[in-house]
N, C-alpha and C. Protein backbone atom coordinates (compact mmCIF):
# COMPACT_ATOMS: atom_id res chain seq x y z
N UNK A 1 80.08 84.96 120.35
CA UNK A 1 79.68 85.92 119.33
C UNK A 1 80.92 86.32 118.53
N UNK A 2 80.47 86.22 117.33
CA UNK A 2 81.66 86.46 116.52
C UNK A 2 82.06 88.35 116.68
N UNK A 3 83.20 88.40 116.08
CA UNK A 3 83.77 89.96 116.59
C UNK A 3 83.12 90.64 115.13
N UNK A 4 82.25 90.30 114.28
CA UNK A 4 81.76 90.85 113.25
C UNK A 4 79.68 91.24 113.58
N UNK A 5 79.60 90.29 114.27
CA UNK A 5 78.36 90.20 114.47
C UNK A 5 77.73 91.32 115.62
N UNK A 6 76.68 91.51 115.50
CA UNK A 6 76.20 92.82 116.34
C UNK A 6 75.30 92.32 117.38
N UNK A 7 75.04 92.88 118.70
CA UNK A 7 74.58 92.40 119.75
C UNK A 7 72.92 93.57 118.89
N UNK A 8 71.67 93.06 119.93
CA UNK A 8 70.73 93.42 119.36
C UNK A 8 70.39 95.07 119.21
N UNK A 9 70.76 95.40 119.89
CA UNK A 9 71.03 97.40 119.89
C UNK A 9 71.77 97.66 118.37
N UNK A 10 72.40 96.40 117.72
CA UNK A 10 73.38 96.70 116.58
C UNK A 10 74.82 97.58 117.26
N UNK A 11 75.35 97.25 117.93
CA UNK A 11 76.17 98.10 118.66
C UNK A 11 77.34 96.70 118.92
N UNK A 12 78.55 96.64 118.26
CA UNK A 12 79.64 95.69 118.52
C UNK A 12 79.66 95.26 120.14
N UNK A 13 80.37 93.93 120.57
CA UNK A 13 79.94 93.52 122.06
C UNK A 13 81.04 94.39 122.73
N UNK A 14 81.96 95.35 122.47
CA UNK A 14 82.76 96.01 122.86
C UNK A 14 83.27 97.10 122.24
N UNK A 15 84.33 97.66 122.82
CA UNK A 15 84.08 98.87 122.88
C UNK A 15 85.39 99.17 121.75
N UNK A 16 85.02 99.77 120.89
CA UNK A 16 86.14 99.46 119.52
C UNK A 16 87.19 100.86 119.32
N UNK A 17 86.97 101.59 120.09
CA UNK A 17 87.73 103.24 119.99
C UNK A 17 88.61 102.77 120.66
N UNK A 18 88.98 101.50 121.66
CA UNK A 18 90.73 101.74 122.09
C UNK A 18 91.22 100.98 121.64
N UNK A 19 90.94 100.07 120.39
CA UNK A 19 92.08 99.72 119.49
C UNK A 19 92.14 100.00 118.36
N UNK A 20 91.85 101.56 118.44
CA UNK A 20 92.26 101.48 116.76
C UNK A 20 93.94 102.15 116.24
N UNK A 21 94.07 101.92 115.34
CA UNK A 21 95.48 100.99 115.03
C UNK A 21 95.76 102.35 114.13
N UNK A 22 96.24 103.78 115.27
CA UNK A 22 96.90 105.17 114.80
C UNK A 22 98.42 105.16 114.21
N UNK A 23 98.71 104.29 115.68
CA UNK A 23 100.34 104.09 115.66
C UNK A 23 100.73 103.17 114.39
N UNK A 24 100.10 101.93 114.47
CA UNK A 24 100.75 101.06 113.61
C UNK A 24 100.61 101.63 112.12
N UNK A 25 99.42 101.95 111.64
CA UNK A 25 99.21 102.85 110.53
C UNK A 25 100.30 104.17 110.30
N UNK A 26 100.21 104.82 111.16
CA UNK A 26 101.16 105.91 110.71
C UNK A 26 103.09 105.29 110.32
N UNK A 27 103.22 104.65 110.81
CA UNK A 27 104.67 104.08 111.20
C UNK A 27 104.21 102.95 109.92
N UNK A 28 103.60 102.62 109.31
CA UNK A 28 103.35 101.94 108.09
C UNK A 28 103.46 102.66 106.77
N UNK A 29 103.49 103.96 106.84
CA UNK A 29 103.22 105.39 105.41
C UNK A 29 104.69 105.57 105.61
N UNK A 30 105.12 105.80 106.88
CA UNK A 30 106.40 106.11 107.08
C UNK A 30 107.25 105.52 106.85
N UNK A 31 107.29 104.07 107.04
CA UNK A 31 108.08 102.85 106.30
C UNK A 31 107.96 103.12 104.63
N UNK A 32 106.88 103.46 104.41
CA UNK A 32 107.23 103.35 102.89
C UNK A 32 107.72 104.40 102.10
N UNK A 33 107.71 105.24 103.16
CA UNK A 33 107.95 106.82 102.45
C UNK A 33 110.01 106.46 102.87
N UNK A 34 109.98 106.45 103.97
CA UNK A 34 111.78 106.41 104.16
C UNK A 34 112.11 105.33 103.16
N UNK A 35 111.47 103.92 102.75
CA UNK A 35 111.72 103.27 101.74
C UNK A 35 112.50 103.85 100.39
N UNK A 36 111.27 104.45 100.40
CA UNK A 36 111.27 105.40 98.65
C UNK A 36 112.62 106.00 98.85
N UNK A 37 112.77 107.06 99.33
CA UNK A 37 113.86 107.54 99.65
C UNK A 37 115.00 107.52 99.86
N UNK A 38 115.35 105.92 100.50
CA UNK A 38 116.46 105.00 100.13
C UNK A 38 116.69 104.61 99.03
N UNK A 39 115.58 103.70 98.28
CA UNK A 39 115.89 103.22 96.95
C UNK A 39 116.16 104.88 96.09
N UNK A 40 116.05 106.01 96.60
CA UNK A 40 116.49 107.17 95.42
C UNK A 40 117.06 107.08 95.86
N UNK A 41 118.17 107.55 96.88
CA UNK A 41 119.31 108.06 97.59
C UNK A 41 120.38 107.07 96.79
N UNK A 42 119.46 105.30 97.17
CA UNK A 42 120.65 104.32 96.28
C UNK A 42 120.50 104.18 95.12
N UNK A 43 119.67 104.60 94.04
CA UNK A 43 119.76 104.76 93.26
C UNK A 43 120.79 105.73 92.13
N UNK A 44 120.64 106.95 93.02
CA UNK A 44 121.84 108.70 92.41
C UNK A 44 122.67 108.45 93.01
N UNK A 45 123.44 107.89 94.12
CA UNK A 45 124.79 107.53 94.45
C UNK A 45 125.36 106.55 95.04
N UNK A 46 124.96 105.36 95.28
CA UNK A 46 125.70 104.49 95.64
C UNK A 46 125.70 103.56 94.35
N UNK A 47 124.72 103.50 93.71
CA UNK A 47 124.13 102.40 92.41
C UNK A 47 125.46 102.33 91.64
N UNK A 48 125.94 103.53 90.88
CA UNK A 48 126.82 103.21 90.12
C UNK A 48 128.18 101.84 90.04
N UNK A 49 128.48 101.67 91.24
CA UNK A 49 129.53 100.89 92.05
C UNK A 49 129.20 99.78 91.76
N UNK A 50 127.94 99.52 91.46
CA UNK A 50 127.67 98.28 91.72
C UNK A 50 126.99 97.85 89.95
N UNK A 51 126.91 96.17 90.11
CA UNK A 51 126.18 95.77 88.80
C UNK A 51 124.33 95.71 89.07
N UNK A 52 123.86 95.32 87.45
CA UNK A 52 122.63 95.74 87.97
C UNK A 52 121.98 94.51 88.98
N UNK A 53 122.46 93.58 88.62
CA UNK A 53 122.54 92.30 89.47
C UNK A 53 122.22 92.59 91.06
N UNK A 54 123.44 93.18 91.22
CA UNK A 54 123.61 94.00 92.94
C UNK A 54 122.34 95.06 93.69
N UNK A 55 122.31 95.78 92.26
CA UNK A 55 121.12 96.43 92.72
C UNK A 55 119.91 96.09 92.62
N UNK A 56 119.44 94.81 92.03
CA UNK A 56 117.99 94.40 92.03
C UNK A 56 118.00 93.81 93.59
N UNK A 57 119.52 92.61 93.92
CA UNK A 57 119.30 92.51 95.25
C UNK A 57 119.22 93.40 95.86
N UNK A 58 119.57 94.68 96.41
CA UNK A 58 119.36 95.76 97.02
C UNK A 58 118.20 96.11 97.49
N UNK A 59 117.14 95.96 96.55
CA UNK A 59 116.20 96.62 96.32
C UNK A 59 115.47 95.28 97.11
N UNK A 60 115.82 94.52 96.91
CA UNK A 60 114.75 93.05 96.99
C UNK A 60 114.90 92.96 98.17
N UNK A 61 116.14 93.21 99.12
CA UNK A 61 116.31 92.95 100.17
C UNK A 61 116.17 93.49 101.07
N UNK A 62 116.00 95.15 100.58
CA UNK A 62 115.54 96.08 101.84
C UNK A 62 114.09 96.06 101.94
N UNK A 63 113.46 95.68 100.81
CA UNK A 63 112.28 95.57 100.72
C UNK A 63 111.36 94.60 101.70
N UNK A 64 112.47 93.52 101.56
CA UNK A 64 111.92 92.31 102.57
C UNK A 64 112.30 92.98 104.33
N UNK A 65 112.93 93.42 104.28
CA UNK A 65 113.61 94.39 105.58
C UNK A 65 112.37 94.90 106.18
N UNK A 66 112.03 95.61 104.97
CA UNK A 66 111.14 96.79 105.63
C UNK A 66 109.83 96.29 105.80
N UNK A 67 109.50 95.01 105.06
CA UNK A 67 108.18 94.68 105.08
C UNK A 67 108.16 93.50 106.03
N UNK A 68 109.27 93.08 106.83
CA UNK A 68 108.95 92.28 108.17
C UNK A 68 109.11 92.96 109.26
N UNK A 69 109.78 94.03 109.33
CA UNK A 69 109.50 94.89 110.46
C UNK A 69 108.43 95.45 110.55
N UNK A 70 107.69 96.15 109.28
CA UNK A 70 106.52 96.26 109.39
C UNK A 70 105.20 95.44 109.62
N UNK A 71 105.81 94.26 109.10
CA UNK A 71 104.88 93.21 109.52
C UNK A 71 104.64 92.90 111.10
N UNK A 72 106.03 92.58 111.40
CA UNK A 72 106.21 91.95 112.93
C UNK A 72 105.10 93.36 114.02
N UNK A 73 105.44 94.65 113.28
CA UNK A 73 104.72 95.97 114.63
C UNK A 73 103.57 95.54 114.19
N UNK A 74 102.76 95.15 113.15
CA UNK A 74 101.34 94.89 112.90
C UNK A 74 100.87 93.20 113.80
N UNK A 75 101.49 92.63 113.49
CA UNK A 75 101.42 91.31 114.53
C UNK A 75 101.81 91.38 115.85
N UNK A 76 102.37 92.02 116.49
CA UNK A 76 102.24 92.72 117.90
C UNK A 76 100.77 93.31 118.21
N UNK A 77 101.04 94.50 117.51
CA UNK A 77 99.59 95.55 117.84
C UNK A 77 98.47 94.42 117.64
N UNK A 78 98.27 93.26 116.86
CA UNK A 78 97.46 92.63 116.77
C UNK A 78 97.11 91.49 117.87
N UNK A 79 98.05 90.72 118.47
CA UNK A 79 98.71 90.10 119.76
C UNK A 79 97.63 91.14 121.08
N UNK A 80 98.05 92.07 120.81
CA UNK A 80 97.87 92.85 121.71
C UNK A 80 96.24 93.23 121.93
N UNK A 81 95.78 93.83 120.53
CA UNK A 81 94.40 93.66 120.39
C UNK A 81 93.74 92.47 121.04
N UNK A 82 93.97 91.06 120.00
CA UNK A 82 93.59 90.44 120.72
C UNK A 82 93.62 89.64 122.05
N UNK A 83 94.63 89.83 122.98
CA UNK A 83 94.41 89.78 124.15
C UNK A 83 93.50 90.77 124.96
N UNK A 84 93.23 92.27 124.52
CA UNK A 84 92.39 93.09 125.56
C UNK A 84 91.37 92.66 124.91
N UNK A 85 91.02 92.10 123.87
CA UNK A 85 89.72 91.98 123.71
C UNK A 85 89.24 90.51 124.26
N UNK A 86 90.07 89.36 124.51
CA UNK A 86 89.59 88.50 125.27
C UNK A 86 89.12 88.36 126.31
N UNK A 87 89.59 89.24 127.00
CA UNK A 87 89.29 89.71 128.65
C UNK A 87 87.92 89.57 128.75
């Protein structure tokens, strides 16, 4: 049975309240909010030092930073999902 499809009660074949995904979500707003906050911080004082060249990499690169760490905790929590749900 597919994990979309409903057993005949219409009721999923399991039990869906212990994986839902608080942690990874919250720590996902939060990545983007400390993001923001960097690119200002480097924007009003470290930026000047540098060309604009420097700072597009900056930007490009923390970006990729932040969006594989965030990726990798979402592909865990997901790893994880789907192993308790194979059981």
């Amino acid at each position: 049975m597919k994990y979309q499809e409903r057993s005949e009660a219409g009721q999923f074949p399991f039990d869906w309240r212990g994986h839902m995904p608080f942690g990874p979500i919250i720590v996902s707003f939060l990545a983007v909010v400390v993001w923001l906050v960097f690119i200002l911080v480097f924007a009003l004082y470290w930026s000047p030092s540098f060309s604009i060249f420097q700072d597009v990499i900056v930007t490009i690169v923390s970006l990729l930073v932040m969006g594989l760490l965030v990726g990798l905790m979402w592909v865990v929590w997901g790893m994880r999902f789907a192993k308790s749900s194979s059981a």
